[in-house]
N, C-alpha and C. Protein backbone atom coordinates (compact mmCIF):
# COMPACT_ATOMS: atom_id res chain seq x y z
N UNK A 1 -15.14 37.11 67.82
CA UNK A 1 -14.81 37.24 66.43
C UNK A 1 -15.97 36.80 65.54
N UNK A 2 -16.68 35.90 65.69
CA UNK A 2 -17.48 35.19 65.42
C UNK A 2 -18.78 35.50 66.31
N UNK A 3 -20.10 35.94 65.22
CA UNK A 3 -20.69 36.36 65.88
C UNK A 3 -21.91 35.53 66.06
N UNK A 4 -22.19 34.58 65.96
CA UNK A 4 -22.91 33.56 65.92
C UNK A 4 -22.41 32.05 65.81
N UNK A 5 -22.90 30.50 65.94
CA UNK A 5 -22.54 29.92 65.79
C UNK A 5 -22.31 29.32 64.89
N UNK A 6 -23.67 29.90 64.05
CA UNK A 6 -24.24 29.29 62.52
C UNK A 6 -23.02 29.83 61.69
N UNK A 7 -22.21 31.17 61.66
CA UNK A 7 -21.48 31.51 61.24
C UNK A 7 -20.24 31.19 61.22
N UNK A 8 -19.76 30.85 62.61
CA UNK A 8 -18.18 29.39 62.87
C UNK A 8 -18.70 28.27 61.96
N UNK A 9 -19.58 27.61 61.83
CA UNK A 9 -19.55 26.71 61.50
C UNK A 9 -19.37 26.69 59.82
N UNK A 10 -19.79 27.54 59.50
CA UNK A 10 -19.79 27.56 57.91
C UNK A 10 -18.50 27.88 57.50
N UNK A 11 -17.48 28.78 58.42
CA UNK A 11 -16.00 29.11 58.88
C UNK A 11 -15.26 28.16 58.70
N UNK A 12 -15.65 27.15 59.65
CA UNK A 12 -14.78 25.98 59.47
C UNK A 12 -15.31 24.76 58.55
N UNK A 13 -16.21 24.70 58.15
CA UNK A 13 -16.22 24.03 56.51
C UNK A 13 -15.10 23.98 55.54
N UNK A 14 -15.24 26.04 55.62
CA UNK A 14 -14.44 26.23 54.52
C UNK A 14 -13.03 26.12 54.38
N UNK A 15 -12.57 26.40 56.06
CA UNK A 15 -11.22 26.09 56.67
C UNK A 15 -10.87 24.66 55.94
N UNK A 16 -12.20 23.34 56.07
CA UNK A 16 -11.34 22.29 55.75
C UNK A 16 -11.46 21.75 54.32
N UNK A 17 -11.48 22.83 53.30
CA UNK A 17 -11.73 22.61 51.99
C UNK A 17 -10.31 23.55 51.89
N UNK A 18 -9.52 23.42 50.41
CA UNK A 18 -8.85 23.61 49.73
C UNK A 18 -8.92 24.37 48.23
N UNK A 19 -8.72 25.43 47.63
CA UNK A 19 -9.35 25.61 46.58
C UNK A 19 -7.38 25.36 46.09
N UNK A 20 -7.86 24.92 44.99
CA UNK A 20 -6.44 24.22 44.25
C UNK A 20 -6.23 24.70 42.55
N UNK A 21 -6.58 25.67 41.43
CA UNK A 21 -6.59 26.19 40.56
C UNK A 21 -7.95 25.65 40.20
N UNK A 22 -8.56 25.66 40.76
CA UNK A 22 -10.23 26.37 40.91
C UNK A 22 -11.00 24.77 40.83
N UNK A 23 -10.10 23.88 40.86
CA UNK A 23 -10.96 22.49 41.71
C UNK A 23 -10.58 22.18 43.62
N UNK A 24 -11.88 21.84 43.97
CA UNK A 24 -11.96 21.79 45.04
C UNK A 24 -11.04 20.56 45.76
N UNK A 25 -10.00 20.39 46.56
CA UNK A 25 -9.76 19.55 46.96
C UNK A 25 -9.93 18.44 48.15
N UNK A 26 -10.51 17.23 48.17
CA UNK A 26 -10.83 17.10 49.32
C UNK A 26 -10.00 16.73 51.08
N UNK A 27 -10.34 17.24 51.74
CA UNK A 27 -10.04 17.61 53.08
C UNK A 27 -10.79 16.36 53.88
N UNK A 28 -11.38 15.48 53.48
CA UNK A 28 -12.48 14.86 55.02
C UNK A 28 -13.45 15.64 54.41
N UNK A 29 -13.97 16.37 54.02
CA UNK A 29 -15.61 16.66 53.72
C UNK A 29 -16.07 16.36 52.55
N UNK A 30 -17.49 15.40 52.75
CA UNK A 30 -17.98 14.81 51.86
C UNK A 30 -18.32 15.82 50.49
N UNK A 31 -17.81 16.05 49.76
CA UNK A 31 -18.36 16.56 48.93
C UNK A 31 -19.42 16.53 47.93
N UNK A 32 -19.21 14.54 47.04
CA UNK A 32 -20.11 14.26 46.34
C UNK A 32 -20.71 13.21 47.23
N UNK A 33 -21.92 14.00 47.45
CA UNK A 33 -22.92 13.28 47.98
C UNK A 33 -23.53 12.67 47.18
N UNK A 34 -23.27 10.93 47.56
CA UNK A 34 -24.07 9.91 46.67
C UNK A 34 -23.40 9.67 45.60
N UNK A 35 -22.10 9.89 44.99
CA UNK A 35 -21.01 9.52 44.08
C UNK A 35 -20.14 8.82 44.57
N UNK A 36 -19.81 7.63 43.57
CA UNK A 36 -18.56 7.21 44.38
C UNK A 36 -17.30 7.51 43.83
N UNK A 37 -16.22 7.64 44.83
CA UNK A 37 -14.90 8.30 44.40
C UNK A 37 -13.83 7.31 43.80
N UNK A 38 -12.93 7.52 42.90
CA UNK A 38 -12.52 6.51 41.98
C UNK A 38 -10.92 6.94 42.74
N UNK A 39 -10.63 5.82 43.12
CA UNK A 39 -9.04 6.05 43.82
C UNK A 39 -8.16 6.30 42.89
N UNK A 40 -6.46 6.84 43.08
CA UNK A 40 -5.53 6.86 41.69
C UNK A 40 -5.43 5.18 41.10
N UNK A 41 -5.46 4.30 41.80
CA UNK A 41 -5.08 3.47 41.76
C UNK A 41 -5.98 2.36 40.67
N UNK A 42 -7.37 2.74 41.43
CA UNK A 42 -8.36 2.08 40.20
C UNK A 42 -8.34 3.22 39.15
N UNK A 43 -7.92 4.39 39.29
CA UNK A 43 -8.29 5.26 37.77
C UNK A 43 -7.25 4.88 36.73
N UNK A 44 -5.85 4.22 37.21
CA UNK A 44 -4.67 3.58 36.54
C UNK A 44 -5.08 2.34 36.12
N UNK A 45 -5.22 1.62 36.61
CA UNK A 45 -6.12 0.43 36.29
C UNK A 45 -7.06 0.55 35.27
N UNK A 46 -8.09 1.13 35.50
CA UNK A 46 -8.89 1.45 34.43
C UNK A 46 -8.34 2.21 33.15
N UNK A 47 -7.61 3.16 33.27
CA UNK A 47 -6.81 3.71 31.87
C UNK A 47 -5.73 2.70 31.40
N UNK A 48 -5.15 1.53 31.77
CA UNK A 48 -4.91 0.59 31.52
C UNK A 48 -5.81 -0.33 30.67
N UNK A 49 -6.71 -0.92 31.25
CA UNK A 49 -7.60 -1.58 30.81
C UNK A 49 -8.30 -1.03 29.09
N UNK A 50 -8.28 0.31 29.21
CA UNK A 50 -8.94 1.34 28.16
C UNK A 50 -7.83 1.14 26.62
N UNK A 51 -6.85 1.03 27.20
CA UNK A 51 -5.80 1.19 26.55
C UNK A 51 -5.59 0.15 25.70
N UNK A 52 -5.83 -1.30 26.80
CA UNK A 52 -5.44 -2.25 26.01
C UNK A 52 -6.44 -2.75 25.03
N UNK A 53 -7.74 -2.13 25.74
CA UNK A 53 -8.98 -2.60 24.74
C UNK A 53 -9.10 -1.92 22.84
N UNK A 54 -8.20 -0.40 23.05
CA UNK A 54 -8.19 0.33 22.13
C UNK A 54 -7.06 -0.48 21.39
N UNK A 55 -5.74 -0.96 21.75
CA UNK A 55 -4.86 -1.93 21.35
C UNK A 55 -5.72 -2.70 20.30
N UNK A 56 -6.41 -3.79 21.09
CA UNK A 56 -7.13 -4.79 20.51
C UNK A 56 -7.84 -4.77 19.69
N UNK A 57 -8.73 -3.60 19.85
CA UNK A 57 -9.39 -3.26 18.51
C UNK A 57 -8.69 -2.68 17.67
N UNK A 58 -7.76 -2.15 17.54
CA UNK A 58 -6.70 -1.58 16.50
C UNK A 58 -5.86 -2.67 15.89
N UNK A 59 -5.90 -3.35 16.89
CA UNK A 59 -5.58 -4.97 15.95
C UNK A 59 -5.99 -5.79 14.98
N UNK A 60 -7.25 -6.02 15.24
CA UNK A 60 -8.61 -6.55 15.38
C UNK A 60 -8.75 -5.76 14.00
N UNK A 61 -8.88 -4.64 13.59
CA UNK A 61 -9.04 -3.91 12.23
C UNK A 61 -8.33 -3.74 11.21
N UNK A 62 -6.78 -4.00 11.63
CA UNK A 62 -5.86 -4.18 10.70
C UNK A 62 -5.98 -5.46 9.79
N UNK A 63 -6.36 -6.63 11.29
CA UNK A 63 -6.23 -7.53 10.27
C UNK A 63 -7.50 -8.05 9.53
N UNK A 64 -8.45 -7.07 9.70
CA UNK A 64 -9.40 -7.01 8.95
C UNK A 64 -9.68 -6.26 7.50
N UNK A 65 -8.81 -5.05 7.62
CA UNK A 65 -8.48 -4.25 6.25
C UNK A 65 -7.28 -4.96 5.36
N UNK A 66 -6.50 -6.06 5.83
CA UNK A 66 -5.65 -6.24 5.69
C UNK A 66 -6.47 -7.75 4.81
N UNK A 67 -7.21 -8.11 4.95
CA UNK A 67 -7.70 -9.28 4.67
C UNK A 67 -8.56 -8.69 3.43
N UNK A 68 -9.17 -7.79 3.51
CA UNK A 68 -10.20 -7.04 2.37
C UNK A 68 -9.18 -6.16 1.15
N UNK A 69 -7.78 -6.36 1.69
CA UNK A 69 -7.13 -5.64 0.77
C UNK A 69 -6.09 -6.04 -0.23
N UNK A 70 -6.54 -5.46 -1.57
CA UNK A 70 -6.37 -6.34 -2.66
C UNK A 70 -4.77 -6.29 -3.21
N UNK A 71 -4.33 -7.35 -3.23
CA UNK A 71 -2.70 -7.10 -3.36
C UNK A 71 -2.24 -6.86 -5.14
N UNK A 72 -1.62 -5.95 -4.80
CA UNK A 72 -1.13 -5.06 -5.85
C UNK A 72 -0.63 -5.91 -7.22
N UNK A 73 -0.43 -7.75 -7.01
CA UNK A 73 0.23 -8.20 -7.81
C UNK A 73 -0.91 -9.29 -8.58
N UNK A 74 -2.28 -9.05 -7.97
CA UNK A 74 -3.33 -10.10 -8.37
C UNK A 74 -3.31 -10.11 -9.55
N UNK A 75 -3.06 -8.68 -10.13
CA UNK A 75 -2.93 -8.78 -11.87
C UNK A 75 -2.53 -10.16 -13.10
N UNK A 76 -1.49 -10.48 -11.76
CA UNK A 76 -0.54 -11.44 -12.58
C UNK A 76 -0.29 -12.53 -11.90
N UNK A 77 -0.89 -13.08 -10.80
CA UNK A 77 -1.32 -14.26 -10.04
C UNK A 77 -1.86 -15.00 -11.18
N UNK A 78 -1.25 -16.72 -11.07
CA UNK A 78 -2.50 -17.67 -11.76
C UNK A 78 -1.34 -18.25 -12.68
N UNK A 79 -1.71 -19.22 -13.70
CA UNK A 79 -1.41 -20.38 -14.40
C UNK A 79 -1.17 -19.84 -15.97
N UNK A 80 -0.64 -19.36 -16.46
CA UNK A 80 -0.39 -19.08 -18.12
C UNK A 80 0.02 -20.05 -18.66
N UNK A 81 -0.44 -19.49 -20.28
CA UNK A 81 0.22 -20.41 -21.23
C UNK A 81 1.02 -19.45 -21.89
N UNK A 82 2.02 -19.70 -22.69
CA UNK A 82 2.62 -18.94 -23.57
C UNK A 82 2.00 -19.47 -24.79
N UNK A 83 1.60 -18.15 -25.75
CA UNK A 83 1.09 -18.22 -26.56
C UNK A 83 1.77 -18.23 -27.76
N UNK A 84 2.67 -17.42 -27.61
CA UNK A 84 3.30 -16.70 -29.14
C UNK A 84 4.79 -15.77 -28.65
N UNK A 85 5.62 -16.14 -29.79
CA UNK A 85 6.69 -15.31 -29.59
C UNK A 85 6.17 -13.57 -30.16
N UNK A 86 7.11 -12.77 -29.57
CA UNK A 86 6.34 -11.57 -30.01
C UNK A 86 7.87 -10.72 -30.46
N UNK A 87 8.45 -11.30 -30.06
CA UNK A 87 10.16 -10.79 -30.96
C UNK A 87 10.93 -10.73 -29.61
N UNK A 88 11.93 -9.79 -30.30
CA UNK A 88 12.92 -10.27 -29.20
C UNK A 88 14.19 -8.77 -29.34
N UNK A 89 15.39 -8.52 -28.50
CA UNK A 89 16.31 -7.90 -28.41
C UNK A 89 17.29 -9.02 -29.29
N UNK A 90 18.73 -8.55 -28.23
CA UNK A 90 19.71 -9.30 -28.71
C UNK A 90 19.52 -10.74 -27.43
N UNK A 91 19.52 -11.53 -28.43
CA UNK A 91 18.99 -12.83 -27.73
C UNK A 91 20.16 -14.00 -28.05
N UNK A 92 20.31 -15.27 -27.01
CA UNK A 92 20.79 -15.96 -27.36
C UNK A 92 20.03 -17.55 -27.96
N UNK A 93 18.71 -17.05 -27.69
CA UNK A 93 17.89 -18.10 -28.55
C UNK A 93 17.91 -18.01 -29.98
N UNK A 94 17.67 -19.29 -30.58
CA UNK A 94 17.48 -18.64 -32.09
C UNK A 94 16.06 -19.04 -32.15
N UNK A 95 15.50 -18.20 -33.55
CA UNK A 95 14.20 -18.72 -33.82
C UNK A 95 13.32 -20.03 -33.42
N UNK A 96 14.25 -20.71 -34.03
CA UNK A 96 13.14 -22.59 -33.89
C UNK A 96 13.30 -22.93 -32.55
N UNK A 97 14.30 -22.33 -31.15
CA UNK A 97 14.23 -22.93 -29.95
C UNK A 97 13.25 -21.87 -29.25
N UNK A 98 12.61 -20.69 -29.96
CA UNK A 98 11.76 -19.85 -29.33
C UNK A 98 10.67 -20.25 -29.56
N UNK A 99 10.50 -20.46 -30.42
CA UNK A 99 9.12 -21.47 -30.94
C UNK A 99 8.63 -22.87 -30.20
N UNK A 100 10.11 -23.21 -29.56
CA UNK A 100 9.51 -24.19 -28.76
C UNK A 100 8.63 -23.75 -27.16
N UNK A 101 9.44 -23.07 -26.82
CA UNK A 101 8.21 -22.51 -25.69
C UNK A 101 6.58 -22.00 -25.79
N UNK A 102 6.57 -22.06 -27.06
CA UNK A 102 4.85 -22.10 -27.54
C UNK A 102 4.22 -22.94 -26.78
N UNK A 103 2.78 -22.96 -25.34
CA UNK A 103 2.06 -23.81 -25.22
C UNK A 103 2.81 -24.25 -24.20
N UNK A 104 4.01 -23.77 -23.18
CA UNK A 104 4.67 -23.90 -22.25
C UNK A 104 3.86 -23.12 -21.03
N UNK A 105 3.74 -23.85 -19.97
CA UNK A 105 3.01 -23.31 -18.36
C UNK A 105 3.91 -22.69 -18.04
N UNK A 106 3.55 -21.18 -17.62
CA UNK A 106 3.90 -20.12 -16.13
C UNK A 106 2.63 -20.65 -15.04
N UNK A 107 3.92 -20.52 -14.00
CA UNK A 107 3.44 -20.44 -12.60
C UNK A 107 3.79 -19.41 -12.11
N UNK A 108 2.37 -18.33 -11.45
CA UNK A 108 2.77 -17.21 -10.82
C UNK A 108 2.18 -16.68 -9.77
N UNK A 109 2.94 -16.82 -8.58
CA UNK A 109 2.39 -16.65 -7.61
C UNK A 109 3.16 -15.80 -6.23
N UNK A 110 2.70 -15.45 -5.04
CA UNK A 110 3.17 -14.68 -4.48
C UNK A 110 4.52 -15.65 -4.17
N UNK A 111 4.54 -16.50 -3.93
CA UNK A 111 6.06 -17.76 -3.48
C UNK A 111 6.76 -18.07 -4.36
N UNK A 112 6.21 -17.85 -5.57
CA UNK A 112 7.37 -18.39 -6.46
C UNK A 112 6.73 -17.91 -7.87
N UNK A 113 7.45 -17.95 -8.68
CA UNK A 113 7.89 -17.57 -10.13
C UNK A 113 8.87 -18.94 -10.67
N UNK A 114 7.71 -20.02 -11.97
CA UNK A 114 8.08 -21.25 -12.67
C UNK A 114 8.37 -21.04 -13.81
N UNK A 115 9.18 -21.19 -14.90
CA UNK A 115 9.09 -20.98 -16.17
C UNK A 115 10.09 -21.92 -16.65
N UNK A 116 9.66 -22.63 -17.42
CA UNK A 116 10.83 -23.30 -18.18
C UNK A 116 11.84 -23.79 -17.51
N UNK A 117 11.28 -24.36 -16.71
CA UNK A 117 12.04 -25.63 -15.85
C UNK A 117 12.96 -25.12 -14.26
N UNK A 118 12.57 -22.91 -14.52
CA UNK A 118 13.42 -22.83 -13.65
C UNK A 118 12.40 -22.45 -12.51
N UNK A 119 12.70 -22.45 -11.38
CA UNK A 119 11.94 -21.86 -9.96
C UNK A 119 12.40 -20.78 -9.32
N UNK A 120 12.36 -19.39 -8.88
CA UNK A 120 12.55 -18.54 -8.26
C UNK A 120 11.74 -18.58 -7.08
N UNK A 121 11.79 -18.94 -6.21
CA UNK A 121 11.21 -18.71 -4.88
C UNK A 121 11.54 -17.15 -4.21
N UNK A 122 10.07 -16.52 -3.83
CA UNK A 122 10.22 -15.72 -3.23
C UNK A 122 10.90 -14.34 -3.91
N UNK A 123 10.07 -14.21 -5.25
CA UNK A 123 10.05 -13.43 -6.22
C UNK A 123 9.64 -11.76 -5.82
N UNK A 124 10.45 -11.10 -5.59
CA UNK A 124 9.82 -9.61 -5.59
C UNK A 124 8.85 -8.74 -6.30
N UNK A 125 8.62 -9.00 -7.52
CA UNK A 125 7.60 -8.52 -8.19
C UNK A 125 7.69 -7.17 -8.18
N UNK A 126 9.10 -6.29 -7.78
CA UNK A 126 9.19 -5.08 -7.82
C UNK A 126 8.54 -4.43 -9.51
N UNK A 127 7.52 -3.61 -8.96
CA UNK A 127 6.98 -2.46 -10.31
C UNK A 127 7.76 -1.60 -10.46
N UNK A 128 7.95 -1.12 -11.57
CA UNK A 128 7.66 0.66 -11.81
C UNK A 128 7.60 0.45 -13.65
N UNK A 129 7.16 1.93 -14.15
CA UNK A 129 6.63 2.20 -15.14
C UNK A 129 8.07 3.19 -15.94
N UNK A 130 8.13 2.97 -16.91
CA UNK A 130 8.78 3.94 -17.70
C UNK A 130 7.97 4.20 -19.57
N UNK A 131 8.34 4.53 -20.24
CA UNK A 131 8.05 5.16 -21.59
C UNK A 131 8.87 4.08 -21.87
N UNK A 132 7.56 3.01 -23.24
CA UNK A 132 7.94 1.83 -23.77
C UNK A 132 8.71 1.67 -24.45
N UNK A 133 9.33 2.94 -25.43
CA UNK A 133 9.87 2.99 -26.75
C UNK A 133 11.57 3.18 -25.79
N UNK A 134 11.80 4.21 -25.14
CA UNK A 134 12.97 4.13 -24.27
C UNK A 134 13.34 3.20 -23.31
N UNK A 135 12.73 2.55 -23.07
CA UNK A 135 13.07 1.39 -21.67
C UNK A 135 13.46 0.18 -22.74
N UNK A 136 13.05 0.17 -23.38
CA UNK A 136 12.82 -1.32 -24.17
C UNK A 136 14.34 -1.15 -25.36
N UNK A 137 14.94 0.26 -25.89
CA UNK A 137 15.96 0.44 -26.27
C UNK A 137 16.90 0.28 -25.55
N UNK A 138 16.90 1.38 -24.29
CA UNK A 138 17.96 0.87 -23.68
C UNK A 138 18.23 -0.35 -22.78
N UNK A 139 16.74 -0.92 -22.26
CA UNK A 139 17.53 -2.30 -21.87
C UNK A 139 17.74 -3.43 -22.89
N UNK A 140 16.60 -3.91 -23.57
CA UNK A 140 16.95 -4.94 -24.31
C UNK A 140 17.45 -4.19 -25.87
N UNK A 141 17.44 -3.21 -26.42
CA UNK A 141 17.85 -2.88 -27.55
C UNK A 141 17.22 -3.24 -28.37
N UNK A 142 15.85 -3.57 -28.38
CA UNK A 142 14.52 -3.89 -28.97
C UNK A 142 13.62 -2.88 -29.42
N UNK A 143 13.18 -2.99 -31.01
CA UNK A 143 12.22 -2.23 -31.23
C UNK A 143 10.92 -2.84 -31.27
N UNK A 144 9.70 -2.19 -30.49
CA UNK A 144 8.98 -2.74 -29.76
C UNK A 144 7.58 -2.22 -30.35
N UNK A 145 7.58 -1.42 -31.41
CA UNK A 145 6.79 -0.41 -31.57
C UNK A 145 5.42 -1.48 -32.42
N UNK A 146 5.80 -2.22 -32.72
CA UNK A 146 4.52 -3.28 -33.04
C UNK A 146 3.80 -4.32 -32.17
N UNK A 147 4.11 -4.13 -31.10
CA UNK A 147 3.50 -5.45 -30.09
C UNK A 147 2.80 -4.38 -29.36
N UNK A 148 1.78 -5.22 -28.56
CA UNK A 148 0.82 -4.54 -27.90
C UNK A 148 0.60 -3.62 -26.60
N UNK A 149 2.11 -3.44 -26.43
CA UNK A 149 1.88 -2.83 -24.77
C UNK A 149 1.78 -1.24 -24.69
N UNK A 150 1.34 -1.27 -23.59
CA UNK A 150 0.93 0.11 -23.37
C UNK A 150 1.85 1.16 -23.42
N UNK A 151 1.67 2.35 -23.35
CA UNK A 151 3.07 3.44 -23.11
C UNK A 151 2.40 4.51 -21.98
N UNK A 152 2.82 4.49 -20.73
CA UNK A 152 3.91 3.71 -20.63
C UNK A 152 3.83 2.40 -19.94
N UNK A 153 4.92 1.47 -20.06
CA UNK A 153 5.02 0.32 -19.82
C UNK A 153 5.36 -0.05 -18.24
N UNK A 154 4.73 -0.80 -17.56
CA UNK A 154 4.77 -1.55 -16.34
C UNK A 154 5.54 -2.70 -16.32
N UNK A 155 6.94 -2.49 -15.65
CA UNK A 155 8.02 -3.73 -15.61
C UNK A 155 7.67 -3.72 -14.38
N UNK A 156 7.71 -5.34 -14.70
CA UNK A 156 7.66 -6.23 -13.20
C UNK A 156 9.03 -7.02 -12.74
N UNK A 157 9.88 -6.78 -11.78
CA UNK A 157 11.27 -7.66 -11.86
C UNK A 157 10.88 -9.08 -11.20
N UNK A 158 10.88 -10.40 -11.73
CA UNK A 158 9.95 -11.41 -11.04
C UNK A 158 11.46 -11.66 -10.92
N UNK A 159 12.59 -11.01 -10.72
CA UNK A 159 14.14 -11.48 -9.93
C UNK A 159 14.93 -12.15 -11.34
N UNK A 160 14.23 -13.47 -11.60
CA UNK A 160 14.58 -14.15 -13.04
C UNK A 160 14.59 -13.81 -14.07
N UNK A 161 12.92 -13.59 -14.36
CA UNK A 161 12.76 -12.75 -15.44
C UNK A 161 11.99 -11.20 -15.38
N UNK A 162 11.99 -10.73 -16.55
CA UNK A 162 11.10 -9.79 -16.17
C UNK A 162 9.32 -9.70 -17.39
N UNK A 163 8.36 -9.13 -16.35
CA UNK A 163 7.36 -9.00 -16.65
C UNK A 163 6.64 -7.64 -17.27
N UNK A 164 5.51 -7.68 -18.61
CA UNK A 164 5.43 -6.62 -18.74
C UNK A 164 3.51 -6.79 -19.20
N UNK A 165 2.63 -6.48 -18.67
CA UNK A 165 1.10 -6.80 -18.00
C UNK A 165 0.85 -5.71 -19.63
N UNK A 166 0.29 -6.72 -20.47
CA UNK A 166 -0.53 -5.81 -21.74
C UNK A 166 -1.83 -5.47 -21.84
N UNK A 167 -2.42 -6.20 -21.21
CA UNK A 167 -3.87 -6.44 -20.75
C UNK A 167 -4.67 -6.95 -19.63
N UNK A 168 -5.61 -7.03 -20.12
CA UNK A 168 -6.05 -8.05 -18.46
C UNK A 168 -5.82 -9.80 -19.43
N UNK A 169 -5.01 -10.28 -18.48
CA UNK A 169 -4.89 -11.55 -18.73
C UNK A 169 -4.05 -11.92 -19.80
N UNK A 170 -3.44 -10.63 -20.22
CA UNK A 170 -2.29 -10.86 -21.31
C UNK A 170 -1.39 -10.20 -20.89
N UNK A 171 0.16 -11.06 -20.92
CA UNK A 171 1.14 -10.74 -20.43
C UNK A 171 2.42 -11.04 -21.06
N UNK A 172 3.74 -9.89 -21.28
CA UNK A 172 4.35 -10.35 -22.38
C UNK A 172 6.13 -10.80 -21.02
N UNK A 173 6.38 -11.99 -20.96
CA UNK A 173 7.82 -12.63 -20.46
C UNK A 173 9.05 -12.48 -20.97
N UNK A 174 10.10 -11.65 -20.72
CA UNK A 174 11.25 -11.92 -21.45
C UNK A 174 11.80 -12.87 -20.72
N UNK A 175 12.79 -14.15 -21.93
CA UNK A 175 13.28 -14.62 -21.57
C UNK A 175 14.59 -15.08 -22.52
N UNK A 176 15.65 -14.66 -22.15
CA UNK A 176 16.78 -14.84 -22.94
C UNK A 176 16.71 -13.69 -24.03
N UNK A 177 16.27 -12.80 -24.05
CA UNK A 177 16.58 -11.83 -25.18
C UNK A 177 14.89 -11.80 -25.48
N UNK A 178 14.21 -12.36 -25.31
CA UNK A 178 12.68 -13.12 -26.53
C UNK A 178 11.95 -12.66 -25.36
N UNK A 179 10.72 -11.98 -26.16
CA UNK A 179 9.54 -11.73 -25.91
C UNK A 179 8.57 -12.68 -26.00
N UNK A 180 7.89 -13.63 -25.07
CA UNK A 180 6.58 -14.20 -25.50
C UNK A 180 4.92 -13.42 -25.26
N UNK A 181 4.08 -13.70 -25.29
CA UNK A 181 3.15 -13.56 -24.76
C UNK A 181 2.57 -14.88 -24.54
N UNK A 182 1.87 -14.39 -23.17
CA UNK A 182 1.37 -15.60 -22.00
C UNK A 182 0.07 -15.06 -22.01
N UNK A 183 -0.79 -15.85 -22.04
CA UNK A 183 -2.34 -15.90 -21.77
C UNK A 183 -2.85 -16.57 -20.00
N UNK A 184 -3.53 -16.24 -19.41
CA UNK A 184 -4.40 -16.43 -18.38
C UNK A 184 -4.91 -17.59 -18.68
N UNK A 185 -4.43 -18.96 -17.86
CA UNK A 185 -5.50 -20.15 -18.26
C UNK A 185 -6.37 -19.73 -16.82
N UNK A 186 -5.74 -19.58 -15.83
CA UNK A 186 -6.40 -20.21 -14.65
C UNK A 186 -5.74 -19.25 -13.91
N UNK A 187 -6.79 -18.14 -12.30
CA UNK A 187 -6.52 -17.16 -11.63
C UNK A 187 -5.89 -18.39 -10.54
């Protein structure tokens, strides 16, 4: 059948190779000469290892973007004074006890929200924005159209009270019906 020897032999090479969707499979014949072969066992291992390293660095970066990233409420972080009443809705203060909070400390910070003797721990600081002239009617029933805030206006719910950011470092507090404005002593 075989008409030479040189020719069996190259016969049965191929006999002990496998073609498997067009990678070669091995049989006992060396194929990569001078490569070494990576068992399932270390290739699991190693895609393990790969895995957890990609973990770690995905860790490793979060809490690095996470450290460089500027929290949404720095605006209004820091030590105020109240400066000035700036009016008010329907309030149960009257004039001369609004006047006394003139020159009164806010504390504001991510843990807590201080004002006038009261403490809110663990203040939400929930935002959102509406149109100043409508928000300010229908919640406090206040006409607002002479004080300084923007349109539209940025309410802050500090849970207790609520907050409304006029500037950088000027900030107007309702409290009891009354509008103050608070100044920035200290970030």
């Amino acid at each position: 059948m075989y008409k030479s020897n040189f020719q069996r032999g190259i016969r049965q090479d191929q006999e002990k190779r496998e073609v498997c969707y067009g990678f070669i499979k091995r049989t006992g014949v060396p194929q990569n000469r001078g490569k070494r072969t990576i068992s399932g066992k270390e290739m699991k291992t190693s895609l393990v290892t790969l895995i957890r390293r990609l973990l770690a660095l995905a860790f490793f970066l979060s809490i690095a973007g996470s450290a460089n990233a500027k929290d949404i409420n720095d605006d209004i972080y820091g030590l105020w004074k109240i400066r000035s009443v700036m009016g008010g809705g329907i309030s149960s203060l009257s004039e001369h006890k609004a006047r006394l909070y003139i020159g009164k400390i806010v504390i504001i910070n991510a843990d807590k929200f201080v004002f006038n003797g009261k403490t809110c721990l663990h203040p939400p600081y929930s935002r959102s924005v509406d149109d100043v002239d409508k928000y300010f009617d229908r919640e406090w029933r206040a006409d607002v159209t002479d004080t300084p805030l923007p349109n539209p206006v940025t309410i802050i719910d500090a849970k207790c009270n609520f907050l409304y950011p006029i500037r950088k470092n000027h900030i107007m507090i309702a409290e009891d019906g009354v509008f103050f404005e608070a100044v920035r002593i200290k970030k």
